[in-house]
Every structure is written in C-alpha cells, then in structure tokens.
Protein backbone atom coordinates (compact mmCIF):
# COMPACT_ATOMS: atom_id res chain seq x y z
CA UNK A 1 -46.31 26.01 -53.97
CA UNK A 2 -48.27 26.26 -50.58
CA UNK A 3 -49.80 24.02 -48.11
CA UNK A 4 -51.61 24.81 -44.98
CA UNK A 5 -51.97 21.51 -43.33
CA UNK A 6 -54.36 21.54 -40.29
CA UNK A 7 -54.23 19.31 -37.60
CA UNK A 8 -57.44 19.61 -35.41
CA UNK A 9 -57.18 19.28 -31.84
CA UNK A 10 -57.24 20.79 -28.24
CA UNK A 11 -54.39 22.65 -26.87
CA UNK A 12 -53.12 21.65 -22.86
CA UNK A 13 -51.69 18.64 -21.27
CA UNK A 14 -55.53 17.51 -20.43
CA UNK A 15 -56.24 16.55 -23.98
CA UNK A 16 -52.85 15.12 -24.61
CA UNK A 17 -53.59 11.26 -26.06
CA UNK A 18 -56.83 11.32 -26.48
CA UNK A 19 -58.98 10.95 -29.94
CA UNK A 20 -60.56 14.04 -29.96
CA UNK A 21 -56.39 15.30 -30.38
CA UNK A 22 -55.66 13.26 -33.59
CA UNK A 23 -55.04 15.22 -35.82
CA UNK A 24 -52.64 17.47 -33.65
CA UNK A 25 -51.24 13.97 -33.70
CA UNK A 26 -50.51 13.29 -37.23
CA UNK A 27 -48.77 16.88 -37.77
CA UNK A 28 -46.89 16.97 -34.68
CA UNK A 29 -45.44 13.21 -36.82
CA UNK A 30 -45.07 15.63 -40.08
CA UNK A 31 -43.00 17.80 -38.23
CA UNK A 32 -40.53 15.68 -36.37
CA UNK A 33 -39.93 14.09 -39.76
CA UNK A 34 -38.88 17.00 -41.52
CA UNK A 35 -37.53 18.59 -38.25
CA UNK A 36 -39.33 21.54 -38.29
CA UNK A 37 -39.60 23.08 -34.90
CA UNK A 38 -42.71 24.46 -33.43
CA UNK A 39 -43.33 28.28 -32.27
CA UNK A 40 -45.88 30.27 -30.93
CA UNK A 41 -47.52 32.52 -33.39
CA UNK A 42 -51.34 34.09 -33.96
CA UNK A 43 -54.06 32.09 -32.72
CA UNK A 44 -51.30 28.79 -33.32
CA UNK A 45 -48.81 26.80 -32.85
CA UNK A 46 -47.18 26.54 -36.26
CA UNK A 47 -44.64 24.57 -37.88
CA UNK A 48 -42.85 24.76 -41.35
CA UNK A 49 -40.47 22.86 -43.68
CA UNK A 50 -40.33 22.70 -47.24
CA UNK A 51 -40.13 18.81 -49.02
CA UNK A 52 -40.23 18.34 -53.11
CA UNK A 53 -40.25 21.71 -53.89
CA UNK A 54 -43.49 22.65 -51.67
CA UNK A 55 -43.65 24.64 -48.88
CA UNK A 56 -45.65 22.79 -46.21
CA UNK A 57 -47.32 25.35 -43.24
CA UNK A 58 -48.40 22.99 -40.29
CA UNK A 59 -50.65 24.22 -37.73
CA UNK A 60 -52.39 23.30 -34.62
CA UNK A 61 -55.22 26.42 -33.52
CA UNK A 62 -55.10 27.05 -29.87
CA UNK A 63 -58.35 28.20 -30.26
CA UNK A 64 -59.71 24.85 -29.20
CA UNK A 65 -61.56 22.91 -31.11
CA UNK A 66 -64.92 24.62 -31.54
CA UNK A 67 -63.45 27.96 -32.45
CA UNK A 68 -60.58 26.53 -34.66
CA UNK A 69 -61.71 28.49 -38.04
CA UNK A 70 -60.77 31.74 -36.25
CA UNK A 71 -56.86 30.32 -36.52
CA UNK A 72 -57.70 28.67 -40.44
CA UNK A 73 -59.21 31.24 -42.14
CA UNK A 74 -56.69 33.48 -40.61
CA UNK A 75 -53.52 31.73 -41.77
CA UNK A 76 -54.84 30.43 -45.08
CA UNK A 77 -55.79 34.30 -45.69
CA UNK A 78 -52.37 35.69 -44.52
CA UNK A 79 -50.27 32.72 -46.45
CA UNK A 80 -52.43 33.00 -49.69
CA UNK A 81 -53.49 29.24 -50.03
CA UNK A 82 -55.42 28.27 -53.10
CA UNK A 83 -58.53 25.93 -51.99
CA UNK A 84 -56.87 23.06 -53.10
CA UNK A 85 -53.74 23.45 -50.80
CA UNK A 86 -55.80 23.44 -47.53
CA UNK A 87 -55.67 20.08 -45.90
CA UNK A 88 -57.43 19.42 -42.37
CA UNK A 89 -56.82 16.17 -40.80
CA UNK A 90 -59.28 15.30 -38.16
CA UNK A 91 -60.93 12.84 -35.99
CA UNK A 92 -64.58 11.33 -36.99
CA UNK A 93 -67.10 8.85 -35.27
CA UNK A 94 -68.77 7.40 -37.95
CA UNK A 95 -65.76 5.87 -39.06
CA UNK A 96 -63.81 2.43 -37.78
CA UNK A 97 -60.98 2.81 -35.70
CA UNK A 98 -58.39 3.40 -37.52
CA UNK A 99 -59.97 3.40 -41.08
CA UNK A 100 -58.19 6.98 -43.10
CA UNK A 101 -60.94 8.53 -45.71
CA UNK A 102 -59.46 11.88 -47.80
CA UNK A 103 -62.34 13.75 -48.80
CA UNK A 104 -62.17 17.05 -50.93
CA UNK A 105 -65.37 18.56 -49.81
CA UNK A 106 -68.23 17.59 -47.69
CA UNK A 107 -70.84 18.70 -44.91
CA UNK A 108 -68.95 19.24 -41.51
CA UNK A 109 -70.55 15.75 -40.44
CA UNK A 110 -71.38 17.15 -37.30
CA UNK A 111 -68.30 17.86 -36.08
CA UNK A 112 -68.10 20.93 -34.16
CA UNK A 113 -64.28 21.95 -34.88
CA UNK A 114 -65.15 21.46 -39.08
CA UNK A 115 -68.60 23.25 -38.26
CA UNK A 116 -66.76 26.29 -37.69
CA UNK A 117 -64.28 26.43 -40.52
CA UNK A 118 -67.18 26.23 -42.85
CA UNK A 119 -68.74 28.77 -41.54
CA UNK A 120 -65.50 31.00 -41.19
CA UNK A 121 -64.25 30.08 -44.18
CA UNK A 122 -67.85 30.32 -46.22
CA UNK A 123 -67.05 26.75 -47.73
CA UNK A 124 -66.85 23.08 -47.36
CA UNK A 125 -64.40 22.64 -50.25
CA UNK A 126 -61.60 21.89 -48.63
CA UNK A 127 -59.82 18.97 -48.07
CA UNK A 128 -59.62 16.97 -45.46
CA UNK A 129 -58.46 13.25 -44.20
CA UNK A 130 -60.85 11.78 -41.94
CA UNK A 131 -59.21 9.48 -38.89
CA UNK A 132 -61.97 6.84 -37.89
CA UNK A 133 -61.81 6.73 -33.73
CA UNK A 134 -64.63 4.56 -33.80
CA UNK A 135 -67.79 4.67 -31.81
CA UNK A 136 -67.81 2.41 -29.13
CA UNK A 137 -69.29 4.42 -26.38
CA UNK A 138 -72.80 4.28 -24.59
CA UNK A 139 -75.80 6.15 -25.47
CA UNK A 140 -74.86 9.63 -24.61
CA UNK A 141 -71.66 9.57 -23.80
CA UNK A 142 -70.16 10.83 -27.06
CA UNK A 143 -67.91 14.06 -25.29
CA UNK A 144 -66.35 11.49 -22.94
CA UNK A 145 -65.48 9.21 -25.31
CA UNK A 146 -63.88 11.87 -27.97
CA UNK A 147 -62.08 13.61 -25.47
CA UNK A 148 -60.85 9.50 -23.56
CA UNK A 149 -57.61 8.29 -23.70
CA UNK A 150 -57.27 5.85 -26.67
CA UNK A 151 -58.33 2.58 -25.05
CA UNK A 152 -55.11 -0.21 -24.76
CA UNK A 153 -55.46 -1.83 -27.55
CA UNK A 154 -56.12 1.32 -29.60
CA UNK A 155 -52.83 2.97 -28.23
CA UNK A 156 -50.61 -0.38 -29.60
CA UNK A 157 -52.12 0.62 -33.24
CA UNK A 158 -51.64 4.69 -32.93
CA UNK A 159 -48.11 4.83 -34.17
CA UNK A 160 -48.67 2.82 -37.63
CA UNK A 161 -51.79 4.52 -37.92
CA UNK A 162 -50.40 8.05 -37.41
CA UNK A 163 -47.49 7.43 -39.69
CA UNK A 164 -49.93 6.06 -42.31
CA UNK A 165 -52.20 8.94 -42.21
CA UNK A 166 -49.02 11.25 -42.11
CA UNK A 167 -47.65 9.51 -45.25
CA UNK A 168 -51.59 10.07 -46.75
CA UNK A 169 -51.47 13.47 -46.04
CA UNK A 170 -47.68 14.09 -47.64
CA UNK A 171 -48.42 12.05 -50.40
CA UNK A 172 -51.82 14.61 -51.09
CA UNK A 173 -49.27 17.33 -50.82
CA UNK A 174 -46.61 15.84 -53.54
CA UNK A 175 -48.79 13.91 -55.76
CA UNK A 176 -52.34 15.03 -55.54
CA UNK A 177 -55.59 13.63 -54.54
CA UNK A 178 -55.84 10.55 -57.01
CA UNK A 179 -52.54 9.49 -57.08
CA UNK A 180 -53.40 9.76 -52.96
CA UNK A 181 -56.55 8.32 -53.83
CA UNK A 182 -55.25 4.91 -55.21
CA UNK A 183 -52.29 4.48 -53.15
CA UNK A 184 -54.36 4.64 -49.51
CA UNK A 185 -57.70 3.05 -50.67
C-alpha cells in the first residue's frame, strides 16, 4: 500500500525555522527515522522508505507554498494514491501553539498553500494534520509572523512537538484515522 505524505513548506535557507516551514519539519523527522535520503526530483524534494508493509512517499514541493498543488497532484497522479493515502501536514493560525488536529476533509481554512491543492486536485477530501503555530501577532501582521522564526520559548517545545506530530502522522499511515484518532486526542 501507498502513502504520499506532504509536508508543506518553503524551499531556501530564508524560510529555514520558521512556522510557516512546519510541516517540511515533521517529514524531514519521518525521514531521518527511517533513513531515507532525500533527492531532487519533479517539482520536489522527495523521500521514501517502506515501514509495516507500506510504502511511505515523503515530499516537500519546491514550488513554494502558494503553488504547492502543482508538485501534489502531480505525484499523487504519477504514484497512483487512493484519496485516503494522501496525508498533508501543515501549519494553521487558528490553532494553539502546538495543539495537532487530523482532519480528513475540510475547507482550505484560508490557507493559501491548501487553497491550491483543492483547487488542483478538484477536492478537499484529503487528509491532513493541522500544526497549531498560534496567533500571537498584531493586527496585520499575519505574513511576518508565519514566515518568523519560532519565538524562544516556542523553539524549546519544537522537537517533542515535531516527533509527536511525526508519530500522528505514522500512526495514520499503519493504523488508520480512528485508531489515530483516539491515541492523539
């Protein structure tokens, strides 16, 4: 069985650390785990290893984030993944810091990088973990703060919270979405 797991993000050293980059975070975790190496291939980055009898496809679009359905559609097309089997982990402001939310459908929330995988794609059912940044940021200053550096206190919590929402997302892979469901709520 397939997976195409998505981690959302911006590609270049600028973007490096910052919330907007999460969920380039949380796979990057997936694939040191299972050692899978990272290469250059259409429209991604992409990663692979296979873990309880599943074959697990990670990729990061270097489309940026506003275009990043070009690279989705694409590999979810070319790899032949049922709805089911496409997971996109991503960053989102009307959440608390830190708080992990697994949705299997939904509106794109305003969030320009799921925006355009719903309209590339034709869809919003598809899965996807939501990883709360927060939104502690002045009256219209929302770009600055999704694109900042995790503040200090945030950056002390990032590693338990990216291995949690990397165990969230393996455990959707293995076991399914209530089993997931349970364990994480």
């Amino acid at each position: 069985m397939n997976y195409l797991v998505v981690g959302l993000g911006n590609i270049g050293s600028k973007y490096e650390n910052t919330r907007h980059n999460i969920g380039f975070d949380v796979v990057e975790e997936m694939a040191k785990r299972y050692d899978a190496k990272w290469e250059q291939d259409r429209l991604v980055l992409g990663a692979n290893f296979k873990f309880k009898s599943r074959n697990f496809y990670l990729i990061k679009p270097t489309t940026y984030m506003n275009l990043s359905g070009r690279a989705v559609k694409y590999w979810y097309d070319k790899l032949k993944i049922q709805p089911e089997n496409l997971l996109v982990i991503v960053d989102d402001l009307s959440l608390d810091f830190g708080k992990l939310r697994l949705r299997l459908k939904g509106s794109a929330g305003g969030h320009n990088g799921l925006k355009n995988i719903q309209e590339l794609m034709g869809t919003g059912k598809y899965s996807r973990i939501k990883f709360g940044i927060g939104a502690n940021y002045p009256r219209g200053r929302q770009v600055d703060f999704v694109l900042g550096q995790w503040s200090k206190e945030e950056q002390e919590e990032i590693p338990f919270l990216i291995d949690r929402c990397t165990d969230m997302a393996i455990s959707y892979c293995t076991i399914g979405a209530k089993l997931t469901w349970e364990q994480f709520s």
